[in-house]
Protein backbone atom coordinates (compact mmCIF):
# COMPACT_ATOMS: atom_id res chain seq x y z
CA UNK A 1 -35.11 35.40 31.75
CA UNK A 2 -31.91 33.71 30.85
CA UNK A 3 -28.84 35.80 31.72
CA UNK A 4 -27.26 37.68 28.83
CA UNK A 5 -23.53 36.38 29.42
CA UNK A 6 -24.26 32.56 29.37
CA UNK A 7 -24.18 32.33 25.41
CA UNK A 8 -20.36 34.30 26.17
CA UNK A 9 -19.39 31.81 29.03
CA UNK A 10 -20.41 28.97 26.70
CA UNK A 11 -18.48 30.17 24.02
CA UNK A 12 -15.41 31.15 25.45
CA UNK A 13 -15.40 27.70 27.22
CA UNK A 14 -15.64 26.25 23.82
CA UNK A 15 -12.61 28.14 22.16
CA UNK A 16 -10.48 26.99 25.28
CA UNK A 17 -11.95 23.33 24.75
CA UNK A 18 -10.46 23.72 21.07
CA UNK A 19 -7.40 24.70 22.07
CA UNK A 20 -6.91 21.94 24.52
CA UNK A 21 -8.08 19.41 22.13
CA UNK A 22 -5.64 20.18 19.62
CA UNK A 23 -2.69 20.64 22.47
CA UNK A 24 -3.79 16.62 23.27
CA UNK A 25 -3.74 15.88 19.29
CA UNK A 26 -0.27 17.23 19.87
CA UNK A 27 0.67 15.39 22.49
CA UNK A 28 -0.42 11.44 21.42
CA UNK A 29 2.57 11.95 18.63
CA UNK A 30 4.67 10.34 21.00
CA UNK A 31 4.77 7.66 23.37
CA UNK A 32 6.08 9.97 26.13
CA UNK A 33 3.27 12.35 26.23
CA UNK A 34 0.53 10.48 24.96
CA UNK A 35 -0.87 10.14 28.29
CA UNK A 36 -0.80 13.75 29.48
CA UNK A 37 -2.36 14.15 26.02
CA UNK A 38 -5.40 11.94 26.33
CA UNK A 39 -5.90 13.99 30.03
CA UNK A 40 -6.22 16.92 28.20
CA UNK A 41 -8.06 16.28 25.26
CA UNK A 42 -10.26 14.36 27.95
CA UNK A 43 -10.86 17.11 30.02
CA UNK A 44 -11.54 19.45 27.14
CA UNK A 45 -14.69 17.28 26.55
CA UNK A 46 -16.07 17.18 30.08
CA UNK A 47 -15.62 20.79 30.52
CA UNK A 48 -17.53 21.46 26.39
CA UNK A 49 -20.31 18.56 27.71
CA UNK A 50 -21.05 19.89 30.82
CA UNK A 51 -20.88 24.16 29.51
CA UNK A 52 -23.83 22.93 26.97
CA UNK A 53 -26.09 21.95 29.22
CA UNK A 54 -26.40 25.57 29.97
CA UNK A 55 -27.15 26.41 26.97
CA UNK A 56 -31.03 28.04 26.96
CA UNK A 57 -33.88 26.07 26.03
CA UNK A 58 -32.64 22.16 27.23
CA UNK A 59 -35.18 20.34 28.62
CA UNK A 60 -35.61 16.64 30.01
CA UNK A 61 -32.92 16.74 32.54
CA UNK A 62 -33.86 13.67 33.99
CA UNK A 63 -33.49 11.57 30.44
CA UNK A 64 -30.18 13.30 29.66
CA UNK A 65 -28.89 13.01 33.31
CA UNK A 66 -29.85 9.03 32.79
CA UNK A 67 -27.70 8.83 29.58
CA UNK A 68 -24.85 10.23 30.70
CA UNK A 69 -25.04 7.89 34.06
CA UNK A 70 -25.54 4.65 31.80
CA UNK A 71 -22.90 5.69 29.09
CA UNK A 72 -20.68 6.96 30.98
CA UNK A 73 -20.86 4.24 33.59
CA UNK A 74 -20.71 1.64 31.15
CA UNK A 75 -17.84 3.18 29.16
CA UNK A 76 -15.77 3.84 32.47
CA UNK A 77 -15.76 0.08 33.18
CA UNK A 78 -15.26 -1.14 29.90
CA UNK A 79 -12.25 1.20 29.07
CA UNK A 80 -10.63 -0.07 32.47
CA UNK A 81 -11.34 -3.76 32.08
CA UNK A 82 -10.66 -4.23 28.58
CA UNK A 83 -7.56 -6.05 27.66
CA UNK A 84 -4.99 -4.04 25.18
CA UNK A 85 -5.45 -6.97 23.05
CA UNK A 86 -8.91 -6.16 22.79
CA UNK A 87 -8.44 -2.68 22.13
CA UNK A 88 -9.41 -2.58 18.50
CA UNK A 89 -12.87 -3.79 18.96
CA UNK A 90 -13.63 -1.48 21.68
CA UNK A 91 -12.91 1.11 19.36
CA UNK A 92 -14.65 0.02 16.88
CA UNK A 93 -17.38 -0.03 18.85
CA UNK A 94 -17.51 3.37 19.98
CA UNK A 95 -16.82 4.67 16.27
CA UNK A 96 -20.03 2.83 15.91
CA UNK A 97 -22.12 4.55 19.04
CA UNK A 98 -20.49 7.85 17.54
CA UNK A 99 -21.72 7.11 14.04
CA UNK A 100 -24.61 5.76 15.71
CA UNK A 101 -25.35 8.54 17.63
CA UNK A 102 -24.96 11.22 14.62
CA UNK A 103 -27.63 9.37 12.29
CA UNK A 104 -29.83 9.33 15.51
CA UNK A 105 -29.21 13.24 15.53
CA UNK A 106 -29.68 13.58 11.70
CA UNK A 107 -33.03 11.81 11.86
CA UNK A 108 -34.53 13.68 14.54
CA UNK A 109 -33.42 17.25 12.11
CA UNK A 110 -34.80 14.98 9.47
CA UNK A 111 -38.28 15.03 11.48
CA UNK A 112 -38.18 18.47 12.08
CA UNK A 113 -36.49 20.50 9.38
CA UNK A 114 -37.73 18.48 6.11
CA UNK A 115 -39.25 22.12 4.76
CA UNK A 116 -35.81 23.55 5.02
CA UNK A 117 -33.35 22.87 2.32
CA UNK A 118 -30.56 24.13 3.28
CA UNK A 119 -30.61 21.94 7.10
CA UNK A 120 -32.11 19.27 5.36
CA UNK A 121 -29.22 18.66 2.81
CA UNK A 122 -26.63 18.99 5.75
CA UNK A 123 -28.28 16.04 7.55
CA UNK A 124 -29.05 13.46 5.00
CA UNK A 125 -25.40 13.83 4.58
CA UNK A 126 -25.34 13.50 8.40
CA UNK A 127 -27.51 10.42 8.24
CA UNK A 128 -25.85 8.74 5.16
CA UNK A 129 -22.35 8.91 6.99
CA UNK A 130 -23.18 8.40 10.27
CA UNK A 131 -25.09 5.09 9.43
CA UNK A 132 -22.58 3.86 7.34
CA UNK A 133 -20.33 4.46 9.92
CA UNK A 134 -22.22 2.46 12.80
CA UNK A 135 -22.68 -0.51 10.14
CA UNK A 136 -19.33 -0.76 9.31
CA UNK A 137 -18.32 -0.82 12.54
CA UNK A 138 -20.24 -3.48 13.80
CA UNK A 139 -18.67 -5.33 10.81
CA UNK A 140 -15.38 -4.65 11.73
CA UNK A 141 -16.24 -5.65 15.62
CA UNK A 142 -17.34 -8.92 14.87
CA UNK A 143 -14.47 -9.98 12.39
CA UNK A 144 -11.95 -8.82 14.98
CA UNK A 145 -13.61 -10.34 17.77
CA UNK A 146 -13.65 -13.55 15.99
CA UNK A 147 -17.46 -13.79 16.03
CA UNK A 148 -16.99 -13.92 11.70
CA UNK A 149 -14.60 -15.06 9.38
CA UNK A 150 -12.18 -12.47 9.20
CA UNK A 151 -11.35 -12.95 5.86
CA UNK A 152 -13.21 -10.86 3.08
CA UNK A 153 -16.69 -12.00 1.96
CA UNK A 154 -17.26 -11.33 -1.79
CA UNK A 155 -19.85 -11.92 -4.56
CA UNK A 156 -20.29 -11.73 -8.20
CA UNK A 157 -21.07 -8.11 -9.37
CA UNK A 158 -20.00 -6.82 -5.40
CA UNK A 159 -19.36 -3.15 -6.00
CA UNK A 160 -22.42 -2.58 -8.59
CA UNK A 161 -24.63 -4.07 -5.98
CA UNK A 162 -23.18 -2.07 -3.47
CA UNK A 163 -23.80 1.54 -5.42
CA UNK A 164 -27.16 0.14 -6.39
CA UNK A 165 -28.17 -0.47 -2.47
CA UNK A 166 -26.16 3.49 -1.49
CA UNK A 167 -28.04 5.22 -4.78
CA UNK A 168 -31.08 3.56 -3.86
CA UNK A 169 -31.45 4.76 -0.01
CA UNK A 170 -30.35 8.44 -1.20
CA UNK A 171 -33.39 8.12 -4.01
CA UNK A 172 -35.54 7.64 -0.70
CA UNK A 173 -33.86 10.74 1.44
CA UNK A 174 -33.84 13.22 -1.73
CA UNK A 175 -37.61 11.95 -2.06
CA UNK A 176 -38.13 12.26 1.63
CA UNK A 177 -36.62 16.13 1.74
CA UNK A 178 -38.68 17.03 -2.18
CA UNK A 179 -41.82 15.72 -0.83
CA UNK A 180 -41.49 16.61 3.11
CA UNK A 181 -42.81 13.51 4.14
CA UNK A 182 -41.33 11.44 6.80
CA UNK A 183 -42.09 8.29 5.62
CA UNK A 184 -39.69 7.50 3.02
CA UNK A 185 -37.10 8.05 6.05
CA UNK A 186 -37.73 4.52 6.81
CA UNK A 187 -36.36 2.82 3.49
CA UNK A 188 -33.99 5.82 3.75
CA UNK A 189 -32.38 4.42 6.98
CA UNK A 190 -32.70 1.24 6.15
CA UNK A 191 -30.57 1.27 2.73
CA UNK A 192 -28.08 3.32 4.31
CA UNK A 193 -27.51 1.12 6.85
CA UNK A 194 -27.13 -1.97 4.22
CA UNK A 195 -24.56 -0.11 2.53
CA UNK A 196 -22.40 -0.01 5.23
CA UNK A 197 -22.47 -4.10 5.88
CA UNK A 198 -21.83 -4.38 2.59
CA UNK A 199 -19.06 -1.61 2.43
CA UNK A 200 -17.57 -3.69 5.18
CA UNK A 201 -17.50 -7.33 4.43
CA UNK A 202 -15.28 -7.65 1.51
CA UNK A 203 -12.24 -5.88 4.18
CA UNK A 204 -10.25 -9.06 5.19
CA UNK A 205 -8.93 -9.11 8.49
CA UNK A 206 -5.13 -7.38 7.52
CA UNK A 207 -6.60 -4.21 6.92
CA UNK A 208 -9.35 -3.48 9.73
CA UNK A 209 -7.03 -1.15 11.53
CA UNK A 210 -7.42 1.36 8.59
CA UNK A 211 -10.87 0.70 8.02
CA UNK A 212 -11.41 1.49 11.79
CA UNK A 213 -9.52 4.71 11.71
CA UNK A 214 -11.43 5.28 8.85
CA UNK A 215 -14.61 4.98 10.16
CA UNK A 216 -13.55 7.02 12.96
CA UNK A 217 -12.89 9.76 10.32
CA UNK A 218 -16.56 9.39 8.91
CA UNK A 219 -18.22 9.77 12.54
CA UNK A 220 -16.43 12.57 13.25
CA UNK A 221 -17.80 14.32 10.10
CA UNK A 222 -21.15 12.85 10.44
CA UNK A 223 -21.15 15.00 13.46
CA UNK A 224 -20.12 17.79 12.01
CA UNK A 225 -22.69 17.76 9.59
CA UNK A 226 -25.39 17.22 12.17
CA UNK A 227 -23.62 20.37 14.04
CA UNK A 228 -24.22 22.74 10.81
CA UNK A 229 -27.78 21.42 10.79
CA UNK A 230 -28.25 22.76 14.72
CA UNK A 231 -26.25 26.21 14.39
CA UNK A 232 -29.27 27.64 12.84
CA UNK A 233 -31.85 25.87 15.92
CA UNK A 234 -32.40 26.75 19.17
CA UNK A 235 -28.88 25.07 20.19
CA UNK A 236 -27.07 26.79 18.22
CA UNK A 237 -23.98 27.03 20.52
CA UNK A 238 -24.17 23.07 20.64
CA UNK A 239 -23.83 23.15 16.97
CA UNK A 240 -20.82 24.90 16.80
CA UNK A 241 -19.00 23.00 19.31
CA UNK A 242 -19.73 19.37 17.47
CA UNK A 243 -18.74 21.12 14.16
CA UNK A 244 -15.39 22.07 15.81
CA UNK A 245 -15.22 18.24 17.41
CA UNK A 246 -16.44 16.67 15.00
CA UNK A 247 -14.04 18.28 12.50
CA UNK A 248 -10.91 17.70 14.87
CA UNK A 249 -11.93 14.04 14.85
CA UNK A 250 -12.43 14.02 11.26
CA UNK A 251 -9.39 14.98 10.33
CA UNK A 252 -7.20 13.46 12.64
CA UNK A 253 -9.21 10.30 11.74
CA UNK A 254 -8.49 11.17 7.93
CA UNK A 255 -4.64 11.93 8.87
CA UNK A 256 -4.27 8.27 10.77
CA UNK A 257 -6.11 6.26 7.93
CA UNK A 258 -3.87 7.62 5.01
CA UNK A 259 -0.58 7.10 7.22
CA UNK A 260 -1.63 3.68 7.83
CA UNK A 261 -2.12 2.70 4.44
CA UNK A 262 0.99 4.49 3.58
CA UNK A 263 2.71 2.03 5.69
CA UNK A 264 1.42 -0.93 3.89
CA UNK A 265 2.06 0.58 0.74
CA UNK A 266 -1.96 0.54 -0.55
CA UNK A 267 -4.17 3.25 -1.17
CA UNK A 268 -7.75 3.78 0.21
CA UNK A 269 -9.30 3.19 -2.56
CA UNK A 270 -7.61 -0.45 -3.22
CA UNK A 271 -8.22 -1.50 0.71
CA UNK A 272 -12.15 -0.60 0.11
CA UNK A 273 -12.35 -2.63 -2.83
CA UNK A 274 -9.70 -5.02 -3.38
CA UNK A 275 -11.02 -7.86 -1.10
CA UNK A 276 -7.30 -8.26 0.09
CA UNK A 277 -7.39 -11.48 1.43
CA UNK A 278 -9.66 -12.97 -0.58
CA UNK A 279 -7.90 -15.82 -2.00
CA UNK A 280 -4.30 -17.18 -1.46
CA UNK A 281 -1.78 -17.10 -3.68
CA UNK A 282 -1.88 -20.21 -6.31
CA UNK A 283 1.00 -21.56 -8.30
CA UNK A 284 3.56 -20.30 -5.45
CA UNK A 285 5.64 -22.88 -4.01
CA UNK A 286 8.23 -21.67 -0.99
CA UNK A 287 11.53 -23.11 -1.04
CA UNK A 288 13.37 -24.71 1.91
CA UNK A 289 11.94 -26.39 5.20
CA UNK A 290 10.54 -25.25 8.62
CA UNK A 291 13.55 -25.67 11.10
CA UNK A 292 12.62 -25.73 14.59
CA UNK A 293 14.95 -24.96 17.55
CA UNK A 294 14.77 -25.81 21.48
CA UNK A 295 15.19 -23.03 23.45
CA UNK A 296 18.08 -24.16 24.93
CA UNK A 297 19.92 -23.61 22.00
CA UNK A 298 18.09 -20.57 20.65
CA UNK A 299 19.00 -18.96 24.02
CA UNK A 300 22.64 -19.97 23.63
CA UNK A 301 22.57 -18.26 19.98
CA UNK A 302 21.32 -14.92 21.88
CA UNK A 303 23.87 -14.96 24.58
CA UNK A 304 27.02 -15.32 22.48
CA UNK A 305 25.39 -12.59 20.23
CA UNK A 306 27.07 -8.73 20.14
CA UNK A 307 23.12 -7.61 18.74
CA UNK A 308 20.25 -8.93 19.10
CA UNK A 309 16.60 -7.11 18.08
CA UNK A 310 13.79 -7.77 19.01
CA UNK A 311 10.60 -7.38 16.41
CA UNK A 312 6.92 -7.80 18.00
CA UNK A 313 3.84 -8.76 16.75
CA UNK A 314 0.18 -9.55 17.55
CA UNK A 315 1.21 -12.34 18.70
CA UNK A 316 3.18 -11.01 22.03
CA UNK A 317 -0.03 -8.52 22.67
CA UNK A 318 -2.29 -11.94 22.91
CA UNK A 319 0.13 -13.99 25.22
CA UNK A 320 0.69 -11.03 27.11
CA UNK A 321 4.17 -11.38 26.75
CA UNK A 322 5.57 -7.89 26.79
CA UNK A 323 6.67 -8.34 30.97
CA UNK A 324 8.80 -11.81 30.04
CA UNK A 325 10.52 -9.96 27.06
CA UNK A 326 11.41 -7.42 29.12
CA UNK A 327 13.10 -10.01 31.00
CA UNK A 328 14.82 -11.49 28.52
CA UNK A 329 15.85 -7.88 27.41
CA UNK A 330 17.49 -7.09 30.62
CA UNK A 331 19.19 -10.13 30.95
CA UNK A 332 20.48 -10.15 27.19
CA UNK A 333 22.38 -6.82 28.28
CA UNK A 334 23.54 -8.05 31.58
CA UNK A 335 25.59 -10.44 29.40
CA UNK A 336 26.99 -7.68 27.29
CA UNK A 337 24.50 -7.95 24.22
CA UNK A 338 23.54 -4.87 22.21
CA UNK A 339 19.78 -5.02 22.44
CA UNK A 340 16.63 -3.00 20.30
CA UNK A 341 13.32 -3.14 19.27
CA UNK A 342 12.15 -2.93 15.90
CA UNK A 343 8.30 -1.81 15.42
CA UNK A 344 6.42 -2.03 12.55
CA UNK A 345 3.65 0.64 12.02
CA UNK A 346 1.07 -1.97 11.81
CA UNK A 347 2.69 -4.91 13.82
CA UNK A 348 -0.76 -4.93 15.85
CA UNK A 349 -3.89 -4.09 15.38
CA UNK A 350 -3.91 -0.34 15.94
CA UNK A 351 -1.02 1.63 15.15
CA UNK A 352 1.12 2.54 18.52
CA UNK A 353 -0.28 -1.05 20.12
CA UNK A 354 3.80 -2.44 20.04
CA UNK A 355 4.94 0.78 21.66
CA UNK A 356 2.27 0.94 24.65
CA UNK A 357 2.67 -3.00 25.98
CA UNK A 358 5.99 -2.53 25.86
CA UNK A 359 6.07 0.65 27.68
CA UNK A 360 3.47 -0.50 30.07
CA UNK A 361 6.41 -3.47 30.65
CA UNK A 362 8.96 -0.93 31.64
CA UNK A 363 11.11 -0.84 28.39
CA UNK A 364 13.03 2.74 27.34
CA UNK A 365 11.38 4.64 24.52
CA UNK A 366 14.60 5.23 23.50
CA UNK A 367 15.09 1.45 22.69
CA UNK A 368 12.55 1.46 20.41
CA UNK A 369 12.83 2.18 16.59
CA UNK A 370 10.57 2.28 14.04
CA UNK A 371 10.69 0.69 10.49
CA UNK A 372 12.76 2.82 9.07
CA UNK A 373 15.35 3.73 11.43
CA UNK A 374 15.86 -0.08 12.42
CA UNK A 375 16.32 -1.33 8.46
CA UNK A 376 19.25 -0.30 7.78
CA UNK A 377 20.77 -2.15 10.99
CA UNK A 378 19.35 -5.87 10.19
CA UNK A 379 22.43 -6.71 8.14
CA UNK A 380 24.77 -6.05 10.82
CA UNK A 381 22.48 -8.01 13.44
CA UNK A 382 23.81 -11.00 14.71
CA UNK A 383 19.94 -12.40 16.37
CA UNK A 384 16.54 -10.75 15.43
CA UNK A 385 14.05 -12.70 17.34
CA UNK A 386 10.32 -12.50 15.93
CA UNK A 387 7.86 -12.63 18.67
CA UNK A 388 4.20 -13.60 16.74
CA UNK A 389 4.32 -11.08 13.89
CA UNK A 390 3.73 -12.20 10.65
CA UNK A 391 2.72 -10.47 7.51
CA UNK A 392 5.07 -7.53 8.05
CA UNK A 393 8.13 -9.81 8.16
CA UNK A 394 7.29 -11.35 5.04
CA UNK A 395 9.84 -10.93 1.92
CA UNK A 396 7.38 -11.99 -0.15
CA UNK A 397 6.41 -8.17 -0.06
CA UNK A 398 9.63 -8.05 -2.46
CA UNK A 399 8.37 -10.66 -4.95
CA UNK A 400 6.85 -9.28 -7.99
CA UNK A 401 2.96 -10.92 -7.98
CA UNK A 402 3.34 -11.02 -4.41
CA UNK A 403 -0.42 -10.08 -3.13
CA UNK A 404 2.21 -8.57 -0.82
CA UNK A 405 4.04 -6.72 -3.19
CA UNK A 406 5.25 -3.33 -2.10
CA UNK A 407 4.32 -3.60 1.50
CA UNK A 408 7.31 -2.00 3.91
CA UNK A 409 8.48 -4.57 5.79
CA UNK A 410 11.10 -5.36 8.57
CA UNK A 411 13.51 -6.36 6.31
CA UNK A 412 14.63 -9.12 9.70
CA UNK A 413 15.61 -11.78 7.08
CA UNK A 414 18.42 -9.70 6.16
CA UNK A 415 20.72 -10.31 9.54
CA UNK A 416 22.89 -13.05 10.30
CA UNK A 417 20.28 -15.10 12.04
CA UNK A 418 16.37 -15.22 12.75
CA UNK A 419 14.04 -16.80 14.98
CA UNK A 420 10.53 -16.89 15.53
CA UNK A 421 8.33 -16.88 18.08
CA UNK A 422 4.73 -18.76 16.61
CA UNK A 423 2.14 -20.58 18.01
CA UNK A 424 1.83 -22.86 14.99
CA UNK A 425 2.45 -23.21 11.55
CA UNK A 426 -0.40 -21.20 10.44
CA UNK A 427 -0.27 -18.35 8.14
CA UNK A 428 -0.97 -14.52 8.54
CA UNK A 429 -3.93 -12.17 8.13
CA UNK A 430 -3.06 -11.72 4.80
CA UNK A 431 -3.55 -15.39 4.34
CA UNK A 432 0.22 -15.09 2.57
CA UNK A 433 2.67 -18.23 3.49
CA UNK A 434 5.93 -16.40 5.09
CA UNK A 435 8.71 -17.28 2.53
CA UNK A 436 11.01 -16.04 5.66
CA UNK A 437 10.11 -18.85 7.97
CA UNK A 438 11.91 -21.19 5.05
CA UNK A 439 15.00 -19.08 4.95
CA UNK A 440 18.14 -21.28 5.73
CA UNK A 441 19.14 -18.75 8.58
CA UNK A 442 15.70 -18.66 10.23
CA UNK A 443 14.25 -21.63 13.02
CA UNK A 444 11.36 -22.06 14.50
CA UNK A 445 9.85 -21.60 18.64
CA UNK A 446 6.73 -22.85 18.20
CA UNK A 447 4.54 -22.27 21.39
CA UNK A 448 2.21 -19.61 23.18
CA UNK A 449 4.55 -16.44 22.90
CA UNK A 450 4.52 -15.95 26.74
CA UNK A 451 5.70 -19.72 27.73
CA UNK A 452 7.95 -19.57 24.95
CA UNK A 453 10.20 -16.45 26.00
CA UNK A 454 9.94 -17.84 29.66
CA UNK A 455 11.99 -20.95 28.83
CA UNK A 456 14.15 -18.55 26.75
CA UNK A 457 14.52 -16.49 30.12
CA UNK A 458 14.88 -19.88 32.53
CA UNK A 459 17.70 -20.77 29.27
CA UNK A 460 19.64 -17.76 29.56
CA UNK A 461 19.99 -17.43 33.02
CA UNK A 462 22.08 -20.79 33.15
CA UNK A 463 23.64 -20.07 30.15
CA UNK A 464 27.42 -18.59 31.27
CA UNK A 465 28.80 -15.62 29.86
C-alpha cells in the first residue's frame, strides 16, 4: 500500500522545482550570474526527475535506470568536450531529442487513449509539434555543422507544398483519433515529420540561431501538451510537472526567438518563409577597393590611438581568439588607450556567445557594451578593429533594397578608422558583399583571427609609447 504523503512530497518538491527554475531564468539575464543560474535551474531538474520516480505505479526500473545512465552519460561528456564554437549544434540537437522525445510520448498516449477525445486532441498536438521540432532540428544541425549547404534550399510552389504535406499528416491523425485505429498513426508520423525538413530547408544559414530558439520554444510546448494528456493517467503528478517545464521552456524559448529577430529587424513570419539568403543581390556594384594593411602598421594605428573598440564576430569564436585579444586589450591600455567592446546581439551564433568567450578570457563585464549603448560612441572612435564579424557590420543594412535593409547594425564605419580581422575575401551568411570593407577609412588583416591578433600583440609590444 503506497504511503498517503508521497503524492504531497512529490508535489511540494515540484512547486519548489518551479520556483528555482524561474529564479535560474532570472539569473542567465546577465553574464554575471548566468552561471549560478544554470546551477539552479539544473538542480531544480534533478531534484523534479528523481521525486517522479516515486510516483505510484512506475515500473521497469531497470530500462529507465539504463536511459538515464546512457543519456545522461553521453550528455555529460558531450556538454564538457564540446567546443563553444560548436555550441549551436549541440543545442540543436538536444531541442531535437526533446522534440524527439515528446512525439515518442504523444504516440505511446496515441496507442492508448485513441477512445478518448479530449487526451487524444492534446497529443496529436503533442505529436505534430514535437516531430516537427526533432525534424527541424536535425536540419538546422547539419547546415550548421557544415554537413549541408547552409544556404536556403527552395522550389517552385515551396510553401503550398509544404501545407499540403502538414494538412495531409493531420488528415491521417484526425482519421486515426475518429476511427480509433492505430494504423493511420504511421502516415501520421511520417507526414509530420516531412513537414518539419521542409519547414527547415528554405532557413539560410544567417538566421538558424532564431530558428533554433524557436524550435526550442516548440519542444517545450510539445511537452506540455503530452503533460495535459498524462494528468488525467496513472502519472498524473508527472503530468503536471512537464506542463509546468515544458511551459517555462516554452516561453522563455518564445521570449528569446522574438528578441532575436527583433535584433535583426525581421519578423517570424518573414525568417520562416522568406528564404533569406536565397540569392545575392544583382545589379549592386560596391564602390572603392579592398585595402590591406600589415600588422605592423595596423598596430602602430592602435597605439597612437586615445579609443580603440573592439567588435567580435564568429570569426574570433572559430580561431579561438578571445585569450590573444585579451592580450592585445591589456596592452592597448598599458599604453594609455581608451579600450571597449562592442557586441552585437547576434555577432555569433547564439545570442550571449561574444559575451561568454570573452569572459571565459578574463575580460570585465563592465567593458562590454551592447549595440545600442556602443553606437552612439563610433564617431568619436579613433580605431574600431573588426575581429571576423560580418553581416552585422554591414551598412548596406542602411541602403534602401538592401536584402539587409533595416537590420541594427554596429554602425563601426562611422569612426575615424576601421580594420578588419578576415580570413579571406569571402562574404557573410547573408551571402551580402560588405560595402564597409570598401570604405576609404577601412583596411584589411586578412588571416586566421587568432595568428592575426598575435602579430598585432608581437607589433605592439615593440611599438614605443
Amino acid at each position: 500500500m503506497s504511503n498517503p504523503y508521497i503524492g504531497d512530497l512529490i508535489d511540494a518538491v515540484y512547486v519548489l522545482a518551479v520556483i528555482f527554475f524561474i529564479l535560474g531564468l532570472r539569473a542567465m539575464s546577465s553574464p554575471e550570474t548566468a552561471r549560478r543560474g544554470i546551477v539552479q535551474a539544473g538542480m531544480a531538474m534533478l531534484a523534479a526527475v528523481v521525486v517522479t520516480f516515486l510516483t505510484p505505479g512506475i515500473s521497469n526500473w531497470a530500462w529507465i535506470a539504463a536511459g538515464v545512465f546512457v543519456g545522461g552519460g553521453a550528455g555529460f561528456v558531450w556538454a564538457r568536450r564540446v567546443q563553444m564554437t560548436a555550441m549551436p549544434q549541440m543545442v540543436a540537437v538536444f531541442n531535437g531529442m526533446g522534440g524527439g522525445a515528446a512525439a515518442a510520448i504523444a504516440a505511446i498516449e496515441l496507442l492508448t487513449t485513441l477512445t478518448n477525445s479530449a487526451d487524444v486532441g492534446l497529443s496529436l498536438a503533442g505529436a505534430i509539434i514535437g516531430s516537427t521540432s526533432i525534424a527541424g532540428s536535425v536540419i538546422a544541425f547539419l547546415k550548421l555543422q557544415g554537413w549541408m549547404r547552409s544556404k536556403p534550399i527552395v522550389f517552385p510552389a515551396q510553401q503550398g507544398v509544404n501545407v499540403a504535406v502538414l494538412a495531409i499528416g493531420i488528415g491521417f491523425g484526425v482519421t486515426s483519433a475518429l476511427t480509433a485505429n492505430p494504423i493511420w498513426l504511421g502516415p501520421f508520423f511520417l507526414f509530420v515529420l516531412l513537414y518539419g525538413f521542409l519547414l527547415a530547408i528554405p532557413i539560410g544559414g544567417a538566421d538558424m540561431p532564431v530558428i533554433i530558439s524557436l524550435f526550442n520554444a516548440m519542444t517545450g510546448i510539445a511537452v506540455a501538451l503530452d503533460g495535459f494528456a498524462l494528468v488525467n493517467g496513472p502519472l498524473g503528478d508527472a503530468g503536471y510537472a512537464m506542463v509546468v517545464a515544458g511551459t517555462l521552456v516554452g516561453a522563455a524559448g518564445s521570449l528569446l526567438t522574438v528578441l532575436m529577430a527583433r535584433a535583426m529587424n525581421r519578423s517570424i513570419g518573414n525568417v520562416l518563409f522568406s528564404a533569406f539568403g536565397a540569392k545575392e543581390e544583382e545589379g549592386t556594384t560596391v564602390a572603392g577597393s579592398l585595402k590591406p594593411i600589415e600588422p605592423s602598421d595596423a598596430a602602430v594605428m592602435m597605439a597612437y590611438a586615445g579609443s580603440v573598440i573592439i567588435a567580435p564576430g564568429y570569426g574570433m569564436a572559430v580561431a579561438q581568439a578571445q585569450g590573444k585579444v585579451k592580450e592585445l586589450a591589456d596592452l592597448l591600455e598599458q599604453k594609455g588607450v581608451d579600450v571597449k567592446f562592442a557586441i552585437h546581439p547576434v555577432a555569433g551564433r547564439m545570442p550571449g556567445h561574444m559575451n561568454v568567450l570573452l569572459a571565459e578570457a578574463g575580460i570585465a563585464y563592465d567593458k562590454l557594451f551592447d549595440r545600442d549603448e556602443i553606437n552612439e560612441q563610433f564617431p568619436q572612435t579613433d580605431v574600431v578593429l573588426v575581429i571576423g564579424a560580418n553581416d552585422v557590420v554591414n551598412p548596406a543594412a542602411r541602403r534602401q533594397g538592401s536584402a539587409l535593409q533595416g537590420m541594427p547594425i554596429l554602425d563601426v564605419d562611422k569612426a575615424h578608422n576601421v580594420l578588419v580581422i578576415k580570413r579571406g575575401q569571402g562574404k557573410g551568411f547573408a551571402g551580402i558583399e560588405n560595402e564597409l570593407f570598401y570604405k576609404d577609412n577601412c583596411h584589411m588583416l586578412y588571416g586566421d583571427a587568432k595568428d592575426v591578433v598575435t602579430k598585432l600583440v608581437s607589433a605592439l609590444k615593440s611599438t614605443p609609447g
